[in-house]
N, C-alpha and C. Protein backbone atom coordinates (compact mmCIF):
# COMPACT_ATOMS: atom_id res chain seq x y z
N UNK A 1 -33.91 110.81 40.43
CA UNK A 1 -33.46 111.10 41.77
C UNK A 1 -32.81 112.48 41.77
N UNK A 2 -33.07 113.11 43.22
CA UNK A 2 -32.26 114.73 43.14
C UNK A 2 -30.16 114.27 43.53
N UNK A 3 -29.89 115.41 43.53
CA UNK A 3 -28.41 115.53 43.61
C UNK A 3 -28.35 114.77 44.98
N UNK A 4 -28.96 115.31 45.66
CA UNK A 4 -28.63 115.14 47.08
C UNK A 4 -28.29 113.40 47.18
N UNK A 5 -30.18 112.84 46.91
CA UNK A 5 -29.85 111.23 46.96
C UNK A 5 -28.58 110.31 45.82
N UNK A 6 -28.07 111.13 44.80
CA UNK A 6 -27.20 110.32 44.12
C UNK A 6 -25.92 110.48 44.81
N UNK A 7 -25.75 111.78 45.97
CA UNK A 7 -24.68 111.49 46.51
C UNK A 7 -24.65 110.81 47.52
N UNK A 8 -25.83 110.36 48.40
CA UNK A 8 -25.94 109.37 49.56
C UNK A 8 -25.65 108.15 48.69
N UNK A 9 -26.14 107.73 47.35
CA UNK A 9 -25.66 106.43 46.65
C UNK A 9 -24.40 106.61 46.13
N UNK A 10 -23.62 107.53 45.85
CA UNK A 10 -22.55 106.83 45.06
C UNK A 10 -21.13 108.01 46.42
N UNK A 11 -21.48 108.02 47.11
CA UNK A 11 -20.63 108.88 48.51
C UNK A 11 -19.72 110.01 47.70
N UNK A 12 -20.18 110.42 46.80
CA UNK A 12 -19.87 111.56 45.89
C UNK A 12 -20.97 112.93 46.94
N UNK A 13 -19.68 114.10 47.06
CA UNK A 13 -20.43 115.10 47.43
C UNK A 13 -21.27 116.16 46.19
N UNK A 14 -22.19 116.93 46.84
CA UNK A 14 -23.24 117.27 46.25
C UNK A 14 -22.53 118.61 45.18
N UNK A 15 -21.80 119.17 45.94
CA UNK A 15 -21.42 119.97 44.81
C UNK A 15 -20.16 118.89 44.04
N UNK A 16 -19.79 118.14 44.32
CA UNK A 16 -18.91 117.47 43.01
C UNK A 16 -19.66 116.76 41.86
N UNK A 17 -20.83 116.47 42.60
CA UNK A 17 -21.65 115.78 41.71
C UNK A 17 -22.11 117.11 40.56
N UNK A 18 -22.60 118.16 41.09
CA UNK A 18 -22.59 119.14 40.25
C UNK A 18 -21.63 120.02 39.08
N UNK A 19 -20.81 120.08 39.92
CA UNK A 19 -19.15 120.44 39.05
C UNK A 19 -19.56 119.06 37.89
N UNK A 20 -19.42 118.34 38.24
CA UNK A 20 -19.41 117.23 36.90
C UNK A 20 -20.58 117.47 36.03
N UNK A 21 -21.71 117.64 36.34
CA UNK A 21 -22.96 117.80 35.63
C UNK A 21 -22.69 119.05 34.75
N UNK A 22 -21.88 119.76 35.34
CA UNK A 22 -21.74 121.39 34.75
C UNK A 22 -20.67 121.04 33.35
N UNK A 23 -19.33 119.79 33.94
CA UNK A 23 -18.85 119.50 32.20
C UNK A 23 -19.04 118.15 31.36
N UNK A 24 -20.16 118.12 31.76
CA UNK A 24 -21.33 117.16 30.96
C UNK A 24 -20.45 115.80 31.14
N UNK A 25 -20.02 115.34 32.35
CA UNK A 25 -19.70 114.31 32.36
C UNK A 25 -20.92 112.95 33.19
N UNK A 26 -21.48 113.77 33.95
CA UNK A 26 -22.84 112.83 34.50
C UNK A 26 -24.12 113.70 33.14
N UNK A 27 -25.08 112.83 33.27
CA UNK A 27 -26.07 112.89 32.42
C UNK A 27 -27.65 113.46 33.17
N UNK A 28 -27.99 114.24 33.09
CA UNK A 28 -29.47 114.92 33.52
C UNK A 28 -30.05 114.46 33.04
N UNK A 29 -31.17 113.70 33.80
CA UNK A 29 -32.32 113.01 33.00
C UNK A 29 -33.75 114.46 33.43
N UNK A 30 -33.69 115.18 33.68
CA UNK A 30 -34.88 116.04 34.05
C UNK A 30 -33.87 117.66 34.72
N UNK A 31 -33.42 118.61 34.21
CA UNK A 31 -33.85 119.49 34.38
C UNK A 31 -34.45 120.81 35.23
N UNK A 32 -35.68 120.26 34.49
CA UNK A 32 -36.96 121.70 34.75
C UNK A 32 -37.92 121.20 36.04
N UNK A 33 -37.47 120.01 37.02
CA UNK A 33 -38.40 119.98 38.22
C UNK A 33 -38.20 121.04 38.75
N UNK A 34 -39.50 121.91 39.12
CA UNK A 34 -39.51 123.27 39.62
C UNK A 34 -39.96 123.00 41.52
N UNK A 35 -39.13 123.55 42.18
CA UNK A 35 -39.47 123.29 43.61
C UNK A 35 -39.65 124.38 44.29
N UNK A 36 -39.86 124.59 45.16
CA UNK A 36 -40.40 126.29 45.90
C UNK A 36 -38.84 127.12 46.09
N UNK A 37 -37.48 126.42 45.65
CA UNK A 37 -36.31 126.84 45.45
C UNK A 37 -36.32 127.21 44.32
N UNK A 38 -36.65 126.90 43.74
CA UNK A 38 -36.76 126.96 41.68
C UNK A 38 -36.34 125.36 40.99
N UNK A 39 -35.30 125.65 39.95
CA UNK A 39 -35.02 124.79 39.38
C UNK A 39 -34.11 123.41 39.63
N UNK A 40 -34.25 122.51 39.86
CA UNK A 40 -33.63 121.05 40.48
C UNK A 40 -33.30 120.29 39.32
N UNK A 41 -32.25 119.83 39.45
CA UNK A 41 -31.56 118.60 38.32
C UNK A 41 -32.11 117.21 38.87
N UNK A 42 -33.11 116.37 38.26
CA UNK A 42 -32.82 115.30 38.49
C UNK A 42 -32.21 114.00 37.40
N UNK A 43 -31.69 112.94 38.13
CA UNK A 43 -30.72 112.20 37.57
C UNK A 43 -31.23 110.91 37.54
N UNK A 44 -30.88 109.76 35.98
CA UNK A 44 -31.53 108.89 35.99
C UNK A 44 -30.35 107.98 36.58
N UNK A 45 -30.96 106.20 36.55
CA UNK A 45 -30.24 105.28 37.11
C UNK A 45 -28.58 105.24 36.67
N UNK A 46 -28.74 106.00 35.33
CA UNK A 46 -27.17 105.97 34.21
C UNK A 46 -26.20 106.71 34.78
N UNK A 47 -26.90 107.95 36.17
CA UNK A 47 -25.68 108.95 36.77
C UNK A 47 -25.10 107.90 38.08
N UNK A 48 -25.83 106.49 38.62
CA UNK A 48 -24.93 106.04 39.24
C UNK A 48 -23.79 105.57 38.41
N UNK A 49 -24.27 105.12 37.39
CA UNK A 49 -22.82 104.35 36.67
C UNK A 49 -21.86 105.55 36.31
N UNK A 50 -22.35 106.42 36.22
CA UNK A 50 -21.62 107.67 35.24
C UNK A 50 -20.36 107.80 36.45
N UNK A 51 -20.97 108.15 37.82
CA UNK A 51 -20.62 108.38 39.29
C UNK A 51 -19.23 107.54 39.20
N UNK A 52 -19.95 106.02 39.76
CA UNK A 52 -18.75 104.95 39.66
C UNK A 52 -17.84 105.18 38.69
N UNK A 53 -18.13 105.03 37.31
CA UNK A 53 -16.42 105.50 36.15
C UNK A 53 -15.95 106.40 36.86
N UNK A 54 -16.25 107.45 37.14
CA UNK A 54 -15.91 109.23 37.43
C UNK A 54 -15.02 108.71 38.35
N UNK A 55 -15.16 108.33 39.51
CA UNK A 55 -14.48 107.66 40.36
C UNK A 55 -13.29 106.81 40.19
N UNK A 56 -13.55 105.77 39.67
CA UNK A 56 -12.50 105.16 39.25
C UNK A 56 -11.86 105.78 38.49
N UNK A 57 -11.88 106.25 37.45
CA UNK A 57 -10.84 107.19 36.73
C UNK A 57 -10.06 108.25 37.55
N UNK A 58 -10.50 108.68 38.48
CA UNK A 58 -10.05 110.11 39.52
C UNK A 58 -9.16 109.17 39.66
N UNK A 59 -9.48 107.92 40.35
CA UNK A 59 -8.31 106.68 41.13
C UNK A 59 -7.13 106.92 40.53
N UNK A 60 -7.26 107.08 39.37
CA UNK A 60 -6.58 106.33 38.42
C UNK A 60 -5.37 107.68 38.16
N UNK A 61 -5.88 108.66 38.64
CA UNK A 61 -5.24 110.38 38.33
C UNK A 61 -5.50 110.66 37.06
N UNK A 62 -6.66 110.31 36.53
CA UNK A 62 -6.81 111.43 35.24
C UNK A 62 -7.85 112.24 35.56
N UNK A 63 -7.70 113.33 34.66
CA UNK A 63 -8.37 114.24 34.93
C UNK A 63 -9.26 114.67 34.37
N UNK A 64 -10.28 116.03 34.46
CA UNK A 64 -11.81 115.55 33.54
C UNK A 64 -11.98 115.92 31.67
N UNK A 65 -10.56 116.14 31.77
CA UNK A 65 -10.88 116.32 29.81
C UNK A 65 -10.72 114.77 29.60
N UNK A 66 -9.79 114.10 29.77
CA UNK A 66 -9.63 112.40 29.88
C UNK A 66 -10.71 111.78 30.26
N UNK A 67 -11.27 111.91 31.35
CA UNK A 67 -12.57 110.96 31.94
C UNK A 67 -13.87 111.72 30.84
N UNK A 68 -13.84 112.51 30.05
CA UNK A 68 -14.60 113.47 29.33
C UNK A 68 -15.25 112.55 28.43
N UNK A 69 -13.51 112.45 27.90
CA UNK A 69 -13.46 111.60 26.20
C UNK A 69 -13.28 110.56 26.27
N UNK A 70 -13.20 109.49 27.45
CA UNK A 70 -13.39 108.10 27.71
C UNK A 70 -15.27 108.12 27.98
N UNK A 71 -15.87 108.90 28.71
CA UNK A 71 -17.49 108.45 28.65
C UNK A 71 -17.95 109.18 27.62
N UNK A 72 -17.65 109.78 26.48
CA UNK A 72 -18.47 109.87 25.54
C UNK A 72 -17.64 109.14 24.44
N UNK A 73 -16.67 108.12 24.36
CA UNK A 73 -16.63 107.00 23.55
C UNK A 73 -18.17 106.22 23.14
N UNK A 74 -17.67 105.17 21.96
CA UNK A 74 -19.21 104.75 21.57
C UNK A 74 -19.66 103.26 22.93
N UNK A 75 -18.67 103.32 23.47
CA UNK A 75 -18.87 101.65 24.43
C UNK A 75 -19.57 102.11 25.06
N UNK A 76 -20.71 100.73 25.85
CA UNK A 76 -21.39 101.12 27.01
C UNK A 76 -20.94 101.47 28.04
N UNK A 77 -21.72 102.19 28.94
CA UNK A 77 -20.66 102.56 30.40
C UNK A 77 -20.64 101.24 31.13
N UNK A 78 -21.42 100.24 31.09
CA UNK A 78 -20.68 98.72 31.54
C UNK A 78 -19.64 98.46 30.91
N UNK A 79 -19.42 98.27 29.93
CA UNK A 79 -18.27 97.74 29.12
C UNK A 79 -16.92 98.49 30.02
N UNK A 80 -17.09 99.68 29.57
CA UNK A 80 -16.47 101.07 30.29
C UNK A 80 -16.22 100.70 31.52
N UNK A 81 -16.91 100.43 32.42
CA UNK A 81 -16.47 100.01 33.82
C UNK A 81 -15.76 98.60 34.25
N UNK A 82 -16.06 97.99 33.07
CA UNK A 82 -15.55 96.60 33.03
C UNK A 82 -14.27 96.51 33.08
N UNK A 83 -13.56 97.87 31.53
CA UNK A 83 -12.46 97.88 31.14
C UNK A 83 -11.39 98.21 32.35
N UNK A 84 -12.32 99.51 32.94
CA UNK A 84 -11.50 100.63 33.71
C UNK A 84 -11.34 99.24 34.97
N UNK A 85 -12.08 98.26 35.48
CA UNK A 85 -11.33 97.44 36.21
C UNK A 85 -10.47 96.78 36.13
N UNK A 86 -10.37 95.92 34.96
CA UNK A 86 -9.50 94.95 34.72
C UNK A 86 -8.01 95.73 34.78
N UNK A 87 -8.16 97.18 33.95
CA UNK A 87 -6.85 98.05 33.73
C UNK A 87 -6.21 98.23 35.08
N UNK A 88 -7.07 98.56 36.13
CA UNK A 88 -6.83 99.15 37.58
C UNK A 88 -6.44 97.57 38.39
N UNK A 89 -6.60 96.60 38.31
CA UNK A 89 -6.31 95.25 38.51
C UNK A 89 -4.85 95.13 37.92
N UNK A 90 -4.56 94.88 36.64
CA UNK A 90 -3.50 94.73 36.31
C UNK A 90 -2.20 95.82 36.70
N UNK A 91 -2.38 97.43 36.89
CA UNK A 91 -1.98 98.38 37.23
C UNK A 91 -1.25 97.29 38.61
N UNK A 92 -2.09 97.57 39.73
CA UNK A 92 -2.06 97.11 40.74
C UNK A 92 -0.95 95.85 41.00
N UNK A 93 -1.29 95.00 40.36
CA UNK A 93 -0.37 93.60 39.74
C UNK A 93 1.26 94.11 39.55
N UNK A 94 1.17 94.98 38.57
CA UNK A 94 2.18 95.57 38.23
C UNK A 94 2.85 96.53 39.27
N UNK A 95 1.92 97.18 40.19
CA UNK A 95 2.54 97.58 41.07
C UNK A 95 3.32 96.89 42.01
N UNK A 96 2.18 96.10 42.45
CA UNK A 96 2.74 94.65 43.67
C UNK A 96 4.21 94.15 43.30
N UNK A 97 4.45 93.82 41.66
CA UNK A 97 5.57 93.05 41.32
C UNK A 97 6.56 94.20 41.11
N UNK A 98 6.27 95.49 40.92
CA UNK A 98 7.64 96.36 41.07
C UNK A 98 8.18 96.90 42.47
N UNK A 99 7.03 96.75 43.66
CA UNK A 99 7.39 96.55 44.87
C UNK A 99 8.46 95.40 45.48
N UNK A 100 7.55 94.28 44.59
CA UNK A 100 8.77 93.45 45.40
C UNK A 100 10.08 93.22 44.82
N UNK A 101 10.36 93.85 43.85
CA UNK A 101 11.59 93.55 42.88
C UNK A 101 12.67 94.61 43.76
N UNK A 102 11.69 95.78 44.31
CA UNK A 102 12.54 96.96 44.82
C UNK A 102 12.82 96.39 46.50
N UNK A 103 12.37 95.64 46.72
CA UNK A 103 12.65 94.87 48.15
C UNK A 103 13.52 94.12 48.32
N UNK A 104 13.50 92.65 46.86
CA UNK A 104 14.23 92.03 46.67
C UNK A 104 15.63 92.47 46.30
């Protein structure tokens, strides 16, 4: 798929999607498609998942040397997305209960 359609799927804009491609945090599956513009990146099914982490980690306020060296760990990016929920769940938890302690 081109830039354009991975940002209609993952509501990532087209140049962010690029900025990321540029510090190898989404993955190019193609390159050299040559179009009457010239050269086009296209992206396999792995840049939606790549997308989603990217995302959730931004959530999370880290930034892209951190989200860098968390997707080129050896885990799958499921696993990876699995983790980054449960963490952002419990975060949350933890937030809720230091809210209400500051109420109480």
């Amino acid at each position: 798929m081109r830039v354009k359609e991975l940002s209609e799927i993952t509501g990532l804009g087209v140049r962010t999607i690029q900025f990321y491609t540029d510090k190898h945090l989404i993955a190019v599956e193609n390159a050299d498609i040559h179009t009457g513009r010239g050269c086009e990146r296209t992206y396999g099914e792995e840049a939606i998942k790549e997308c989603e982490m990217i995302m959730k980690l931004r959530s999370l306020g880290l930034t892209v040397m951190p989200i860098g060296n968390i997707l080129r760990s050896t885990k799958s990016i499921d696993s990876k997305i699995r983790d980054i929920t449960i963490a952002t769940e419990l975060l949350v938890g933890l937030m809720d209960v230091k809210g209400e302690e500051n109420r109480g």
